[in-house]
C-alpha atoms as a PDB file:
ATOM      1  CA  UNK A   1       0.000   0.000   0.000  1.00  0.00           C
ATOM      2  CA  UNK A   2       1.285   3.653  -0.649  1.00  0.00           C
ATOM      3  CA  UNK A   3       1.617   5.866   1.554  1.00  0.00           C
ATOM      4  CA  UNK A   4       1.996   9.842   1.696  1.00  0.00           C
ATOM      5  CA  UNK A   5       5.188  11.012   3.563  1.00  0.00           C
ATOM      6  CA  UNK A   6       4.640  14.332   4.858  1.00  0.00           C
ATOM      7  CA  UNK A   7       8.408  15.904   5.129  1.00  0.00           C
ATOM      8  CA  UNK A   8       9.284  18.627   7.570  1.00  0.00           C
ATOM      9  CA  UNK A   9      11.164  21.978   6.647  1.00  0.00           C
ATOM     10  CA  UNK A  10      14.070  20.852   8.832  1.00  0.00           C
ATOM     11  CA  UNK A  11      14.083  17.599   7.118  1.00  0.00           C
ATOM     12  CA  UNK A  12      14.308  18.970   3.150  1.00  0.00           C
ATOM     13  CA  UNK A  13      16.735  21.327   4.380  1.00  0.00           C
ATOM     14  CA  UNK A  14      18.882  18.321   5.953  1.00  0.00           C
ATOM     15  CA  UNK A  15      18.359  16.203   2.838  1.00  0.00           C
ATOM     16  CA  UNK A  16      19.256  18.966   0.326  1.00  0.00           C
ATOM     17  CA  UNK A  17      22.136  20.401   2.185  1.00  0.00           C
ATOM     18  CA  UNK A  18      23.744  16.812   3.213  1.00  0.00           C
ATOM     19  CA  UNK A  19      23.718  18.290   7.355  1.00  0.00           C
ATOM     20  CA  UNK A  20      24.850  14.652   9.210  1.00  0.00           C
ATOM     21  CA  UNK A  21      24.097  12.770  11.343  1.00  0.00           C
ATOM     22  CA  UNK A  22      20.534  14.040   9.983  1.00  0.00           C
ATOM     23  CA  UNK A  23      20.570  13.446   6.640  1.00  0.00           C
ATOM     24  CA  UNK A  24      22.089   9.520   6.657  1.00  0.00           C
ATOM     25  CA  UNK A  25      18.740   8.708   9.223  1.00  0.00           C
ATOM     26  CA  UNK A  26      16.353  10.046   6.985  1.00  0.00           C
ATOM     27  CA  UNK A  27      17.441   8.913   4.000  1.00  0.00           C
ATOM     28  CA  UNK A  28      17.762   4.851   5.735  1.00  0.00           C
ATOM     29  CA  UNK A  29      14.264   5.852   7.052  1.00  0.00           C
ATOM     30  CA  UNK A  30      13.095   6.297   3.225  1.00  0.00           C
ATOM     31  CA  UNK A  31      15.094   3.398   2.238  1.00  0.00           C
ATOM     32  CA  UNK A  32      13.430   1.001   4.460  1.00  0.00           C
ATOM     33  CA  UNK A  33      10.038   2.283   3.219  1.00  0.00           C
ATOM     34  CA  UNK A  34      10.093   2.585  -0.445  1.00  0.00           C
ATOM     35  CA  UNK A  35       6.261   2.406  -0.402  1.00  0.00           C
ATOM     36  CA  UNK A  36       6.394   6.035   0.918  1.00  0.00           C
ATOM     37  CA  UNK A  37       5.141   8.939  -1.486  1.00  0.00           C
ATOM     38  CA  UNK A  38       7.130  11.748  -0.308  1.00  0.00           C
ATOM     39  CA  UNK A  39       4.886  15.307  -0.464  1.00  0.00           C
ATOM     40  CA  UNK A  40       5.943  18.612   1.061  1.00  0.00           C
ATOM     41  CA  UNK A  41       3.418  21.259   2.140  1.00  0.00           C
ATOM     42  CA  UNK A  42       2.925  24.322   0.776  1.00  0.00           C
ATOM     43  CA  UNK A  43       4.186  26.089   3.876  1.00  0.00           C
ATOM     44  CA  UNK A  44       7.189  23.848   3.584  1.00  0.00           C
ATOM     45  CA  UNK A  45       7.818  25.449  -0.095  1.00  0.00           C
ATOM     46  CA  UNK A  46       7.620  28.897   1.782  1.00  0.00           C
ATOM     47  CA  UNK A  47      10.268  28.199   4.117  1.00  0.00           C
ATOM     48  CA  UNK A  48      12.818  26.545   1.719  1.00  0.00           C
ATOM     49  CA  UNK A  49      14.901  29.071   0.244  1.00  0.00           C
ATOM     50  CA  UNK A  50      15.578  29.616  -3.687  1.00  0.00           C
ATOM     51  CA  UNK A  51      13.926  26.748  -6.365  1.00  0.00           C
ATOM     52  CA  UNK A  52      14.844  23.707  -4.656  1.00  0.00           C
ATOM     53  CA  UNK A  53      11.568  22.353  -4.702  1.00  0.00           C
ATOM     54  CA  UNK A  54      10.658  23.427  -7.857  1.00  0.00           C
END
């Protein structure tokens, strides 16, 4: 079954700017759940800096 991953602001900016320990846990977390749809609110587009999400 799919399932929608909600990620937090502090977790894009960890995965996009490769901050560890942070960044390794998250992406093991998505690794162990490849059945997750990863979505990122539109607040969380607010907050991220630049076209990143884009």
């Amino acid at each position: 079954m799919d399932r929608l991953v909600y990620l937090d602001t502090c977790c894009v900016i960890y995965l996009l700017e490769d901050v560890q320990p942070f960044s390794a846990l998250i992406r093991q977390h998505l690794a162990n759940n490849p059945d997750a749809i990863l979505c990122v609110s539109a607040l969380v587009r607010l907050e991220i800096p630049g076209k990143a999400l884009d």
